[in-house]
Protein backbone atom coordinates (compact mmCIF):
# COMPACT_ATOMS: atom_id res chain seq x y z
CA UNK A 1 48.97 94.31 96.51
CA UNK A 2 51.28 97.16 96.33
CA UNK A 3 50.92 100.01 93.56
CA UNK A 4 54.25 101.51 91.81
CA UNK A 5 53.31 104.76 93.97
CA UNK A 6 53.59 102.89 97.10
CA UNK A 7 56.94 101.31 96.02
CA UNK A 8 58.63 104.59 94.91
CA UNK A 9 57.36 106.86 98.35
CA UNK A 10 59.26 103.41 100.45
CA UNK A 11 62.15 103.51 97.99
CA UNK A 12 61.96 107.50 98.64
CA UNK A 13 61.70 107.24 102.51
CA UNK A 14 64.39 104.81 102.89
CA UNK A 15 66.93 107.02 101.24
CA UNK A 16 65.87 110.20 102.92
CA UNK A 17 65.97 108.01 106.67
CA UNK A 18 69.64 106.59 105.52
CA UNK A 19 71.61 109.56 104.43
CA UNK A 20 75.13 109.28 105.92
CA UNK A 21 74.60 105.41 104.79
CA UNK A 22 73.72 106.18 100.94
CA UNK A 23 76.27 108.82 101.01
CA UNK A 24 78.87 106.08 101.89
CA UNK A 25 81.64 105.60 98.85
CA UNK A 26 81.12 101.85 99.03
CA UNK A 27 77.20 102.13 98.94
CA UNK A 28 77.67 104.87 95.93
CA UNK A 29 79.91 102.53 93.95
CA UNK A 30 77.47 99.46 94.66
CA UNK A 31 73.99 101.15 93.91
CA UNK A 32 75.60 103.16 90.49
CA UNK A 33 75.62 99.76 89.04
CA UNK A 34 72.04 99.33 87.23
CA UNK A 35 71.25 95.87 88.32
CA UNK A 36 72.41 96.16 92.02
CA UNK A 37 70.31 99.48 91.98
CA UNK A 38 67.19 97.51 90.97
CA UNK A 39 67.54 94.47 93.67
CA UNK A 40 68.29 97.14 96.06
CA UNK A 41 65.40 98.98 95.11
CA UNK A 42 63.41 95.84 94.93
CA UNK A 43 64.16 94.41 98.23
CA UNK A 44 63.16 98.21 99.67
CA UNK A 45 60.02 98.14 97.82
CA UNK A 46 59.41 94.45 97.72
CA UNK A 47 60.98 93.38 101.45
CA UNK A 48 60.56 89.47 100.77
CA UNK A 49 63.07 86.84 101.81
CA UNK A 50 64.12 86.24 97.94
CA UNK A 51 64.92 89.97 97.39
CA UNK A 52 67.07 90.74 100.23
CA UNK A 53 68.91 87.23 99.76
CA UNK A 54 69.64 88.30 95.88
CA UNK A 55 70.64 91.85 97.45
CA UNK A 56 72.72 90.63 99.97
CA UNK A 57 74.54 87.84 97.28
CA UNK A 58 75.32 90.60 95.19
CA UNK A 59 76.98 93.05 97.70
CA UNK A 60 78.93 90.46 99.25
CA UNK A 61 80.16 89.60 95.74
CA UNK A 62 80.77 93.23 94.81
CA UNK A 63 82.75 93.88 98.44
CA UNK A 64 84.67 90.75 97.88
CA UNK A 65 85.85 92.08 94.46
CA UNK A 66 86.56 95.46 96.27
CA UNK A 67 88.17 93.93 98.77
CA UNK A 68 90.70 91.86 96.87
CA UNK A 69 91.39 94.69 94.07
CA UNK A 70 92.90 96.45 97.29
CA UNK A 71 94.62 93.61 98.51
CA UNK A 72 96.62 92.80 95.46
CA UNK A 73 96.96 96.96 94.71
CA UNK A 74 98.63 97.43 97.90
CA UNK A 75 100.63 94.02 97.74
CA UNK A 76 101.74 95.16 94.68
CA UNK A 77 103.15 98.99 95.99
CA UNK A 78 104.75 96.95 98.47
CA UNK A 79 106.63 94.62 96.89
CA UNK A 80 107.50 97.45 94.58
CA UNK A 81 108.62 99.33 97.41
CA UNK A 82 110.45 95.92 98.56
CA UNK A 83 112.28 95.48 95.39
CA UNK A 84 113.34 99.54 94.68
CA UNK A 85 115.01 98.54 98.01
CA UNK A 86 116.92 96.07 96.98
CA UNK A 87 118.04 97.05 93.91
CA UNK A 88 119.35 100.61 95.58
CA UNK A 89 121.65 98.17 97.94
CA UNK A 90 122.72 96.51 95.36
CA UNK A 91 123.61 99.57 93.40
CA UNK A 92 125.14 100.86 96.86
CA UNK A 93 126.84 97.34 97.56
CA UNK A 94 128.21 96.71 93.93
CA UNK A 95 128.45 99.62 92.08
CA UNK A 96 129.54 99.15 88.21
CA UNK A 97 133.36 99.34 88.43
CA UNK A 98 133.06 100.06 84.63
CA UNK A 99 132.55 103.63 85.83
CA UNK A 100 135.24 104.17 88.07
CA UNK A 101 137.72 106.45 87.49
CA UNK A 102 141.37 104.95 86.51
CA UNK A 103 143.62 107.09 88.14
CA UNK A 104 142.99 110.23 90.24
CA UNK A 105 142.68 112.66 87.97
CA UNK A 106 139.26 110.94 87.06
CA UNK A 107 139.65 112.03 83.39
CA UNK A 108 139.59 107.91 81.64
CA UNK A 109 137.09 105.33 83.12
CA UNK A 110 137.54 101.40 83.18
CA UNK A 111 134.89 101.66 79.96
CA UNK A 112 136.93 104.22 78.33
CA UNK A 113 139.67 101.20 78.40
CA UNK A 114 137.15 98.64 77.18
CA UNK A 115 136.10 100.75 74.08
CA UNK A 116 139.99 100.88 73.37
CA UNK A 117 140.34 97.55 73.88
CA UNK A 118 137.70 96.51 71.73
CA UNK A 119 139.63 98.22 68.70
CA UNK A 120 143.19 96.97 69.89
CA UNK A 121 144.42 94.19 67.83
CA UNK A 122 147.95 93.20 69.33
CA UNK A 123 149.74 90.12 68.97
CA UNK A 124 152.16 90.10 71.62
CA UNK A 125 152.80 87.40 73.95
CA UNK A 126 153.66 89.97 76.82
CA UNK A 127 151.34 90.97 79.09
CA UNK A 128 152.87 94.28 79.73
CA UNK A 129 152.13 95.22 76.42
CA UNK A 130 148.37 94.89 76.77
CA UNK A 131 148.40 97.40 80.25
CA UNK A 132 147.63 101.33 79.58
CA UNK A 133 147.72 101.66 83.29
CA UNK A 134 150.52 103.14 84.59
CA UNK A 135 149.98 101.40 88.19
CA UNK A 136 148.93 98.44 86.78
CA UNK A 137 151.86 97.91 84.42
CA UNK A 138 154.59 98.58 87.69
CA UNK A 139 152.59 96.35 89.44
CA UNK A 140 153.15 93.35 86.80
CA UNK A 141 156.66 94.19 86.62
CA UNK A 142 157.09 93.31 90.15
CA UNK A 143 156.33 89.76 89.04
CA UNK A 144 158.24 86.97 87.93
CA UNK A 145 158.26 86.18 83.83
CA UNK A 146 156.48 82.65 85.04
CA UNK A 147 153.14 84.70 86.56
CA UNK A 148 153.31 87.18 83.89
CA UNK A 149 153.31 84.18 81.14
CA UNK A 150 150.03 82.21 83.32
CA UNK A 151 148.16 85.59 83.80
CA UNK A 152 149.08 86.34 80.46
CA UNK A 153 147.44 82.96 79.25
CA UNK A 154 144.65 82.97 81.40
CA UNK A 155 143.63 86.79 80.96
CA UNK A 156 144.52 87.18 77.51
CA UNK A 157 144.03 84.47 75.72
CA UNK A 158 141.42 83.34 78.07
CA UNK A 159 142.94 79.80 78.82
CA UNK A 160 141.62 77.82 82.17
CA UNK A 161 144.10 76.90 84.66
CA UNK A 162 144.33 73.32 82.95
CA UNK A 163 144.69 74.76 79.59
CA UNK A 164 147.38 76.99 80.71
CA UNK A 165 148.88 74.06 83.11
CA UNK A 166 149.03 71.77 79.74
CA UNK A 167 150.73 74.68 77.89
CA UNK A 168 153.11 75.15 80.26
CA UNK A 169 154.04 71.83 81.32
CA UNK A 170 152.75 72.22 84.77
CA UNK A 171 150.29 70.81 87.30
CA UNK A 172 147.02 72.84 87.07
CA UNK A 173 147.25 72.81 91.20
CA UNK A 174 150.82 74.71 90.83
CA UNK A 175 149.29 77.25 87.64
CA UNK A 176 146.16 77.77 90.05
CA UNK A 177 149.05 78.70 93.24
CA UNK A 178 151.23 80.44 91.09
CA UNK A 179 148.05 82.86 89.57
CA UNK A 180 146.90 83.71 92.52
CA UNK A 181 150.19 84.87 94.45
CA UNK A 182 150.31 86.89 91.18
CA UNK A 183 146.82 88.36 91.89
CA UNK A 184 147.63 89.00 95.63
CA UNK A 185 151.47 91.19 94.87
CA UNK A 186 149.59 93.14 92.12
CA UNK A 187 146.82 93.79 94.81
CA UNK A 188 149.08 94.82 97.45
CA UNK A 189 150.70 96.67 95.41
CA UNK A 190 147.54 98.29 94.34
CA UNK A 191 146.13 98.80 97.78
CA UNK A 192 150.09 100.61 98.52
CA UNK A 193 149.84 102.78 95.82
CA UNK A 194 146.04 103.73 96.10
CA UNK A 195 147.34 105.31 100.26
């Protein structure tokens, strides 16, 4: 039977025959950990079937933990990667409106309107008193007193097209037509003025 000398001068001669392979990050990592050290040292020391199956169970345990901490690390960076993609597209494809600049002096912003419409408390029934927008409010005078009235309804006090087509005595089909021809002049006109 073996002595504790004898097991310490194989332990000893293993690691000084194995360099580059103890020096390896993985091997470090592995043998640091008191218990994987001893069945590694035991299976040097000891070489019996038993100890180098209880070695070998352990490291392939270890590596598989190793292993899948780096697959989900880098699956994680890139789906962040993925996603910081997308949402600079989106930002480039649909960029908040809110910030645009009204006219082209660039002095009022869409959310500069908001904030003053949040405080505005009129009580008209004509759309053309609601409009700050100097474009805008040419652009609805250009439209019959019928459109005004439905986007007046629909925009203002927030009615849908069968609200509004029930107000007005009309088919929600011909309040649906007659909204949208409304939309299209003031965008053409928009478009015109914007060259």
């Amino acid at each position: 039977m073996e002595n504790a000398e004898d097991s310490c001068c194989k332990l000893h001669d293993f690691i000084n025959k194995n360099k580059p392979f103890m020096k390896n990050p993985l091997i470090k990592q592995f043998l640091s950990n008191k218990e994987n050290y001893e069945l590694f040292k035991n299976s040097v020391c000891h070489p019996t079937f038993q100890n180098k199956e209880r070695l070998e169970k352990s490291f392939k345990s270890f590596y598989f933990c190793i292993r899948f901490i780096s697959y989900v690390s880098s699956t994680l960076h890139f789906h962040a990667i993925n996603l910081d993609k997308k949402i600079r597209k989106r930002k480039y494809q649909f960029p908040l409106l809110l910030d645009e600049p009204v006219n082209m002096d660039g002095e009022l912003t869409y959310k500069d309107l908001s904030i003053y419409y949040e405080n505005f408390d009129l009580k008209s029934k004509n759309i053309l008193d609601y409009i700050i927008d100097p474009n805008l409010y040419k652009a609805l005078e250009y439209l019959t007193p019928n459109q005004r009235e439905i986007l007046y309804l629909v925009y203002i006090r927030k009615l849908n097209d069968s609200e509004v087509g029930i107000v007005m005595e009309k088919s929600q089909q011909a309040v649906s037509k007659s909204r949208k021809k409304a939309l299209e002049k003031i965008r053409k006109y928009m478009t015109e003025k914007s060259k």
